[in-house]
Protein backbone atom coordinates (compact mmCIF):
# COMPACT_ATOMS: atom_id res chain seq x y z
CA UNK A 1 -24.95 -5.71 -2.88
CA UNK A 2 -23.30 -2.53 -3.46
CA UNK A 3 -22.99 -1.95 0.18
CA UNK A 4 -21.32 -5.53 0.63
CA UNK A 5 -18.67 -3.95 -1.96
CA UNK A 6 -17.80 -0.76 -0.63
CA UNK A 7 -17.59 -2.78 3.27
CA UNK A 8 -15.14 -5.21 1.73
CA UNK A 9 -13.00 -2.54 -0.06
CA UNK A 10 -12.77 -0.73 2.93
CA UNK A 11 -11.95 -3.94 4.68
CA UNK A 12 -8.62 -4.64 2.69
CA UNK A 13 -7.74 -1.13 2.20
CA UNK A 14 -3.59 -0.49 1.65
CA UNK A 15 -3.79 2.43 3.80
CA UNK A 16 -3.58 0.82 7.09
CA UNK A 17 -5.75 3.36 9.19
CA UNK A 18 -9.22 4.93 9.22
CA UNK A 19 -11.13 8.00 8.94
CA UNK A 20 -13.50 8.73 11.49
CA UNK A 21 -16.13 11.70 10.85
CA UNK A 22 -18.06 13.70 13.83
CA UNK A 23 -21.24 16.22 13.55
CA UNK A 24 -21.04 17.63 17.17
CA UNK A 25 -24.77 18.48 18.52
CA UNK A 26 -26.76 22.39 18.09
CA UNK A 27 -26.80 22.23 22.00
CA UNK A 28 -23.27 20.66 21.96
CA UNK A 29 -21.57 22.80 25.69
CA UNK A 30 -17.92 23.92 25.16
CA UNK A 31 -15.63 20.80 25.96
CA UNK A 32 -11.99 19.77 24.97
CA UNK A 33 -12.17 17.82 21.80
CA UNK A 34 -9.80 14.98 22.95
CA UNK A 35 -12.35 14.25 25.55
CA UNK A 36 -15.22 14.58 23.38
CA UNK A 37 -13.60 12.18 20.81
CA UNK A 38 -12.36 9.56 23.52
CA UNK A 39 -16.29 9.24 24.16
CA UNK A 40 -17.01 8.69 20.81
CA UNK A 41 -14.27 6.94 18.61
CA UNK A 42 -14.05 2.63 19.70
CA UNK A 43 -10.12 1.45 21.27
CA UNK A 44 -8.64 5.34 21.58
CA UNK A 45 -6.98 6.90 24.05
CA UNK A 46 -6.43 10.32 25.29
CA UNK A 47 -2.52 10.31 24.67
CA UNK A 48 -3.74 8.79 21.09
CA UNK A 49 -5.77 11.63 19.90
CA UNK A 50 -3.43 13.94 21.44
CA UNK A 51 -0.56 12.61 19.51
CA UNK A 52 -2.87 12.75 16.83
CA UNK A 53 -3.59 16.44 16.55
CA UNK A 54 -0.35 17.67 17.90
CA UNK A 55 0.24 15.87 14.03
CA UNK A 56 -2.21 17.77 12.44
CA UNK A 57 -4.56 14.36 12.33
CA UNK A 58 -7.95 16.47 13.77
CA UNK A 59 -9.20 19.07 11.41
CA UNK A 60 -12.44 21.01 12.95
CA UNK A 61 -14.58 22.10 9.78
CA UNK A 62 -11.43 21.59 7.77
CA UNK A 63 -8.96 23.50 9.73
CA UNK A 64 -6.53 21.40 11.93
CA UNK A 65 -6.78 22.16 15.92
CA UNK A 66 -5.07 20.81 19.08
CA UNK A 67 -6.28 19.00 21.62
CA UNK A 68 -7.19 21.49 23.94
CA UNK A 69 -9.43 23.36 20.96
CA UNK A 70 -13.17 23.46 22.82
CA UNK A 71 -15.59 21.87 20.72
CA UNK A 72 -18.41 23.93 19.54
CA UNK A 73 -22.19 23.22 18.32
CA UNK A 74 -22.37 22.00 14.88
CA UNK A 75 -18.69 21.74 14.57
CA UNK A 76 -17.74 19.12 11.91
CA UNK A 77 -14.59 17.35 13.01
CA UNK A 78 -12.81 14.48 11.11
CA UNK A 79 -9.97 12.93 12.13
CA UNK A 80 -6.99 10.24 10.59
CA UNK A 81 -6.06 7.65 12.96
CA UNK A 82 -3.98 3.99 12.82
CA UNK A 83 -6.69 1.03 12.42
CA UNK A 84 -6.90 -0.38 15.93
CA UNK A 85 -5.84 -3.49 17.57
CA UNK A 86 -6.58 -7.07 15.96
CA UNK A 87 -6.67 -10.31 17.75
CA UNK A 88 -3.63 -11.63 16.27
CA UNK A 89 -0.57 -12.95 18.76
CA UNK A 90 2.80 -11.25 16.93
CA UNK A 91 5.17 -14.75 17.47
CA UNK A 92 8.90 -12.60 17.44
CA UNK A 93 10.97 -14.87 14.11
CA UNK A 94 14.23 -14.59 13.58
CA UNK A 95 13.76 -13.34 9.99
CA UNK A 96 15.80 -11.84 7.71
CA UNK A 97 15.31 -8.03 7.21
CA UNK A 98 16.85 -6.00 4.18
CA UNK A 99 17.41 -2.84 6.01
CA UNK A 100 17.99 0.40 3.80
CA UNK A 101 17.67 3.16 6.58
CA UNK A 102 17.01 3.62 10.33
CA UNK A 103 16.75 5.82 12.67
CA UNK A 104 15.36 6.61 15.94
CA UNK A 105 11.96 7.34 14.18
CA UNK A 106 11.31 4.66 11.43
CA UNK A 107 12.96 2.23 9.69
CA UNK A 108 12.76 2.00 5.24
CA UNK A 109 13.30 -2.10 4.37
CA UNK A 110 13.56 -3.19 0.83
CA UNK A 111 11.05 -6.07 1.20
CA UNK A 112 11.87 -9.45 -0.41
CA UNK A 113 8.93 -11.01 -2.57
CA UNK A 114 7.50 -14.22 -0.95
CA UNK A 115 7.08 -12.15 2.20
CA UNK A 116 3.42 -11.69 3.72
CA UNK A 117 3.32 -8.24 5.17
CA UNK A 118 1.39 -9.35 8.43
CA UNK A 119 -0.12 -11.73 10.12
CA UNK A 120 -3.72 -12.62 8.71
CA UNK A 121 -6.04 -15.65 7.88
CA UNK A 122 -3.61 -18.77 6.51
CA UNK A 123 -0.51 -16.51 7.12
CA UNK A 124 0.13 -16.44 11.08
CA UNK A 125 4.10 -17.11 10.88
CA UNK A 126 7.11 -15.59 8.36
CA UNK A 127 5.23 -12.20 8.01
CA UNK A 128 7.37 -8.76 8.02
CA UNK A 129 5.98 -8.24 11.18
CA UNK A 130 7.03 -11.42 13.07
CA UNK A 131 10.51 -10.17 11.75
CA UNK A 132 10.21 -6.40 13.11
CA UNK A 133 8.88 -8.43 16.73
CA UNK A 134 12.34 -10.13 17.03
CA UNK A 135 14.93 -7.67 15.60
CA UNK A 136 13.44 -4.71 17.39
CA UNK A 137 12.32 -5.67 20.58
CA UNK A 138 12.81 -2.46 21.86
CA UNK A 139 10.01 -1.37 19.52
CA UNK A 140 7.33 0.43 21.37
CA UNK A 141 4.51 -1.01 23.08
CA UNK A 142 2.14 1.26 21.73
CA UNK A 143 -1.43 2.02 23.87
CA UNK A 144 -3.17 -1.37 24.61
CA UNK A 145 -0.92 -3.62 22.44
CA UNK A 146 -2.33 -0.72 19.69
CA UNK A 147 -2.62 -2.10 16.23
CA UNK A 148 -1.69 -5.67 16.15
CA UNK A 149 0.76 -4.43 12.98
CA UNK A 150 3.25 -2.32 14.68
CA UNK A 151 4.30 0.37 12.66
CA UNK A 152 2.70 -0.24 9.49
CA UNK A 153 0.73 2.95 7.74
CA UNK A 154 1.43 0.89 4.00
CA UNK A 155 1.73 -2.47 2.57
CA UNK A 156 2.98 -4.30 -0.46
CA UNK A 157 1.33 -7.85 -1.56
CA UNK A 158 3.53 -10.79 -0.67
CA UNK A 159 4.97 -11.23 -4.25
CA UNK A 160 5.55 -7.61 -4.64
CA UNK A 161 9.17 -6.74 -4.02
CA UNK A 162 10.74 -3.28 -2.65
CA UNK A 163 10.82 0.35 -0.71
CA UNK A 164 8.53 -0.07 2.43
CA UNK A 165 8.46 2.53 5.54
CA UNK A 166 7.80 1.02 9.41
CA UNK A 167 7.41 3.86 12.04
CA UNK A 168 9.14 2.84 15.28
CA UNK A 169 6.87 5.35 17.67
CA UNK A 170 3.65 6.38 18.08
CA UNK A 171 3.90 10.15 16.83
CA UNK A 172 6.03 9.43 13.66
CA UNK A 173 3.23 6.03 12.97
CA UNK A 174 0.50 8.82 12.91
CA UNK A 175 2.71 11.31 11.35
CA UNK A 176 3.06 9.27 8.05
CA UNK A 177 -0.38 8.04 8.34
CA UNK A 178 -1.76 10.96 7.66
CA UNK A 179 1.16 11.82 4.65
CA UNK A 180 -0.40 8.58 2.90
CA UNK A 181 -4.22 9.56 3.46
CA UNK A 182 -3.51 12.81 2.03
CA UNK A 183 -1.80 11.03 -0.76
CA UNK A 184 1.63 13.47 -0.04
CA UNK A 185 4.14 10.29 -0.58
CA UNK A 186 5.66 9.57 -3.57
CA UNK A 187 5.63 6.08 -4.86
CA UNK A 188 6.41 4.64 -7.94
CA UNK A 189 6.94 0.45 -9.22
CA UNK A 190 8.35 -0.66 -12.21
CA UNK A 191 5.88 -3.42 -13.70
CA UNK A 192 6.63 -5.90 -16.65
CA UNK A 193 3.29 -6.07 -18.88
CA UNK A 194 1.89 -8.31 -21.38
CA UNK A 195 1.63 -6.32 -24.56
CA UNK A 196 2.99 -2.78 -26.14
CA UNK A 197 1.81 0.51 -25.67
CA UNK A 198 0.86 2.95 -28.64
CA UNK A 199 1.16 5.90 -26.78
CA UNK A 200 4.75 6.70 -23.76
CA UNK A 201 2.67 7.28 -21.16
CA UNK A 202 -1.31 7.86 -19.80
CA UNK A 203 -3.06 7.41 -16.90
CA UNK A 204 -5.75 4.84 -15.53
CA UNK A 205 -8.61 5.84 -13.44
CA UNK A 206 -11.12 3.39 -11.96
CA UNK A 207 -13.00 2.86 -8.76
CA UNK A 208 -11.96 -0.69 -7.29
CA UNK A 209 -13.66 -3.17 -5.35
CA UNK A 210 -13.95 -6.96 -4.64
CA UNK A 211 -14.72 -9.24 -7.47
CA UNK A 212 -18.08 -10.23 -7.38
CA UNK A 213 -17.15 -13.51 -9.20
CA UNK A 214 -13.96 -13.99 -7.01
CA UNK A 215 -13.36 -12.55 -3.73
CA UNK A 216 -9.69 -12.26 -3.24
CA UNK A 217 -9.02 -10.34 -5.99
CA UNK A 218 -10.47 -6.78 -7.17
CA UNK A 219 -12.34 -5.23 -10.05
CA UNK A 220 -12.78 -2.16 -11.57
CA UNK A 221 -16.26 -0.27 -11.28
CA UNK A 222 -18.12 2.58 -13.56
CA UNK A 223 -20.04 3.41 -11.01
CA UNK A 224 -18.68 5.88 -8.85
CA UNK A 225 -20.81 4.63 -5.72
CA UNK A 226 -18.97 1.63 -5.62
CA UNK A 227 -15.51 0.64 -4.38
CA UNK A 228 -12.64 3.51 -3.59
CA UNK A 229 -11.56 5.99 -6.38
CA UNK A 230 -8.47 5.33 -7.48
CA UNK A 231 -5.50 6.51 -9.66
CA UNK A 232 -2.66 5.49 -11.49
CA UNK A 233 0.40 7.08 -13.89
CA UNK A 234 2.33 5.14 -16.36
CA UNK A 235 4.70 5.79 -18.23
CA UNK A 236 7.14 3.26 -20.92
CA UNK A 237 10.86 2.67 -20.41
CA UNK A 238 11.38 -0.21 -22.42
CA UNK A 239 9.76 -2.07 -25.38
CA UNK A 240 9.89 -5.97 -26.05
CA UNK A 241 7.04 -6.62 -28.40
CA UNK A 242 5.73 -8.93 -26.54
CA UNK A 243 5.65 -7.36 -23.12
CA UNK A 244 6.92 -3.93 -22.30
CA UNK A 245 9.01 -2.69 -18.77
CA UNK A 246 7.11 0.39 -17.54
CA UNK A 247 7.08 2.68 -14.16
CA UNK A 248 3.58 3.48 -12.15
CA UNK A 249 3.02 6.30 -10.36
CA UNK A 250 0.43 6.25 -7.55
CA UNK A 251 -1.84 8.61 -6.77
CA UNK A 252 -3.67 6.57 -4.88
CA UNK A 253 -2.59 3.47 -2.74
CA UNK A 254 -5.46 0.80 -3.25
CA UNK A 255 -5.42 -2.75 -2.67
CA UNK A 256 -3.65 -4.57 -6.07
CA UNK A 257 -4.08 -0.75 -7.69
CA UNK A 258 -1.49 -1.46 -10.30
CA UNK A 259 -2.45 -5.02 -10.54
CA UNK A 260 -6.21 -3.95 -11.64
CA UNK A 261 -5.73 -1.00 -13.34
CA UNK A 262 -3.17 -2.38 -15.66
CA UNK A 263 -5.35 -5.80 -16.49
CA UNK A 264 -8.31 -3.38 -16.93
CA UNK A 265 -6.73 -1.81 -19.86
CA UNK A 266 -5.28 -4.64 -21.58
CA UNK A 267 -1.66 -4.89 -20.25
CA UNK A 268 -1.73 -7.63 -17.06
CA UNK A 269 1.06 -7.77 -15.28
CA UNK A 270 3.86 -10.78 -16.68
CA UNK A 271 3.37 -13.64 -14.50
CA UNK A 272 0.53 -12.65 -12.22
CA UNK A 273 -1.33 -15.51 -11.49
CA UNK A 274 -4.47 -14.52 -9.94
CA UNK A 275 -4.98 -11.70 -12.46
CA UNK A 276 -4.61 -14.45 -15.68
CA UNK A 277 -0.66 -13.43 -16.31
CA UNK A 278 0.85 -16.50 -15.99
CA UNK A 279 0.01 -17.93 -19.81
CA UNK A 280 0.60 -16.30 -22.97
CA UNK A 281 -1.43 -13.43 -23.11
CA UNK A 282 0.55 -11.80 -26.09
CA UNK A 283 2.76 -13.26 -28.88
CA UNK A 284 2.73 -16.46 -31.16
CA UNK A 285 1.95 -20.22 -30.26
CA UNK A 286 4.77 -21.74 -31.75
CA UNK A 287 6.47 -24.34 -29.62
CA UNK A 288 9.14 -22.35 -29.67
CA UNK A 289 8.12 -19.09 -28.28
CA UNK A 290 5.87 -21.01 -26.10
CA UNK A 291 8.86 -22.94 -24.24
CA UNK A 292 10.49 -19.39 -23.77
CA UNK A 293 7.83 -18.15 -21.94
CA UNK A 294 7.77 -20.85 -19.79
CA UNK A 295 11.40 -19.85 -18.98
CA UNK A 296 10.86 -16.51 -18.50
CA UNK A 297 7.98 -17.89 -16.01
CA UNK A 298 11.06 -20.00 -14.36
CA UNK A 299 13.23 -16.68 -14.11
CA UNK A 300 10.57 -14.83 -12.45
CA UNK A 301 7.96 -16.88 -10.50
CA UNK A 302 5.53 -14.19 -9.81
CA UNK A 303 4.16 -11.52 -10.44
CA UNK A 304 6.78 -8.87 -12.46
CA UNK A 305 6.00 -5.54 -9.49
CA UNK A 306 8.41 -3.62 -7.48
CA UNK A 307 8.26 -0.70 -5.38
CA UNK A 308 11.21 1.20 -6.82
CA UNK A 309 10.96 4.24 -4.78
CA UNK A 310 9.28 5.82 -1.64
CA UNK A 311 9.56 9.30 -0.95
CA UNK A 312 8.08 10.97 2.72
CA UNK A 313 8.31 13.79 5.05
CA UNK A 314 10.52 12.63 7.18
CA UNK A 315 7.77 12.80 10.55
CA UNK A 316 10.16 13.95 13.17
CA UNK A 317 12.90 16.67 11.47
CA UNK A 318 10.23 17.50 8.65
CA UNK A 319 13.18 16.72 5.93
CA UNK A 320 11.80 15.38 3.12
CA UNK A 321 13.63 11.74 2.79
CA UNK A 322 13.63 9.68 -0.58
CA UNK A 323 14.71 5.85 -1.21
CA UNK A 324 15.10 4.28 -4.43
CA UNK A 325 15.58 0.52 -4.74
CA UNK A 326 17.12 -1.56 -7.65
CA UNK A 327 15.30 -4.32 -9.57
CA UNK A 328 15.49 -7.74 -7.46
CA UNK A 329 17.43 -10.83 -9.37
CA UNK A 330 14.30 -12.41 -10.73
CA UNK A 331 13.02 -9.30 -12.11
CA UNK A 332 16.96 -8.33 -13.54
CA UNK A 333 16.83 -11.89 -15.08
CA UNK A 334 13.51 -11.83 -16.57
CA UNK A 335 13.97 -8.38 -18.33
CA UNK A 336 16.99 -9.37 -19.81
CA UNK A 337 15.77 -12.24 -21.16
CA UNK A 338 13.16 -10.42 -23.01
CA UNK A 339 15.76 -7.55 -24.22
CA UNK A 340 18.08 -10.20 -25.53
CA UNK A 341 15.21 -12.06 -27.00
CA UNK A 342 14.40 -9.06 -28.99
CA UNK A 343 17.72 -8.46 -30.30
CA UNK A 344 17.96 -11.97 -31.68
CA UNK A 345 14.35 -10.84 -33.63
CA UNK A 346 15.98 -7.75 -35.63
């Protein structure tokens, strides 16, 4: 059971690439390691892992080499790579984009909520990248149609709005893998939350896996065997009684993190259906109350997340870049309605 868990965390990871781990042999005979890894890591190439440790991506008992270090016995090399290709056919859609930045490197794109990152089961059509397939067709073919996702190291849920980062070539795709593995980004979302906070700001810290009682969503575990560690910062910016407007850090970048973490200590996101937001978690029952709610609801028809910010090492110049992204309509509207509903309680 517990192994089922930890397969199907890994599965649905945010971090969209994998960490491989090799123990070379005691009688191992001096050899380049991009060979030696080509032999032993599934849908690589020799320009791939070459790429990859020109980036820093292959560390040799903990120390990052390049691809002409000669691999020695016992050696202990790990390395940080893109997941590989999946059997998906990318149909080009002439979608809109919301473009913040581009350059010859990567492009930042204030997602819209409603938008399925990429193709999957049930979502083959409309994704983010059917859009980036049509508007940048000169986007590279990487290594045997490599990936299936082109350019994506991160994701955001469909009805999470905001700051997303697409790499447009191989080197700066592996490049800011490995600056979200080592957890050197800087993210944070503003969330609205049923209930108030005594204290201005904490932190949550769980280890999250699939439900056992409902597979597409996640649970937090006590047992540090199961699921991926994971960690999140909060902090309060506004108070409504009722529900409260507050920005999350991540250390971590786990599948529905905030989503979890902040239904695991008492404060589910406003709205979020699959995690029991969507009804009247905090508040009275009077018809009253209950009917503006339901308006609220209207205003802001899922769930109340947004990636406010995204900050990187910019993979090509090394400049560190940072984008920050204001609250989308629904999420403008909502608030407000709260913040006026307070004043008319005073």
């Amino acid at each position: 059971m517990q192994e089922d868990i930890n397969k199907e965390s890994n599965e649905i990871s945010e971090e969209l690439f994998e960490h491989h781990k090799v123990q070379a042999d005691k009688g191992q005979e001096p050899v380049r390691i991009d060979k030696f890894l080509m032999d032993r890591i599934p849908n690589t190439s020799r320009n791939k892992l070459q790429i990859a440790a020109k980036n820093g991506n292959i560390l040799v008992n903990g120390i990052a080499v390049k691809s002409n270090y000669k691999v020695k016995p016992d050696d202990e090399i790990s390395i940080v790579l893109p997941y590989p290709i999946r059997n998906i056919e990318l149909i080009p859609e002439n979608l809109p984009l919301n473009i913040v930045y581009e350059d010859d490197e990567l492009i930042v794109i204030n997602k819209k909520a409603g938008m399925v990152v990429h193709p999957g089961f049930g979502n083959y059509t409309g994704t983010l990248v059917n859009a980036l397939v049509y508007h940048f067709d000169n986007l590279p073919s990487l290594p045997n149609n490599y990936f299936g996702r082109p350019g994506l190291v991160h994701r955001l849920d469909k009805n999470t709005s905001g700051i997303m980062v697409v790499a447009k070539t191989e080197e700066a795709l592996t490049h800011l893998a490995k600056q979200f593995f080592d957890r050197t980004t800087h993210r944070r979302y503003y969330a609205l939350v049923w209930g108030d906070f005594e204290e201005d700001e904490g932190t949550v810290t769980g280890n999250l896996a699939r439900s056992l009682s409902n597979r597409k969503i996640m649970a937090v575990y006590d047992d540090p065997e199961i699921g991926k560690h994971a960690v999140t910062h909060y902090k309060v910016l506004e108070r409504f009684g009722y529900v409260t407007l507050i920005e999350c850090r991540l250390e971590t970048g786990r599948t529905h993190q905030i989503r979890i973490h902040m239904k695991h200590i008492g404060h589910t996101l406003f709205n979020d259906e699959e995690y029991g937001g969507n009804r009247i978690l905090k508040g009275t029952m009077f018809n009253k109350y209950k009917q503006f709610v339901e308006n609220c609801f209207d205003l802001l028809p899922r769930q109340a997340l947004h990636a406010k910010s995204l900050g990187f090492t910019h993979p090509k110049t090394g400049e560190w870049m940072q984008f920050e992204s204001e609250l989308p309509e629904d999420m403008m509207l909502g608030v407000d309605k709260w913040r006026k509903y307070v004043s008319t309680m005073k």
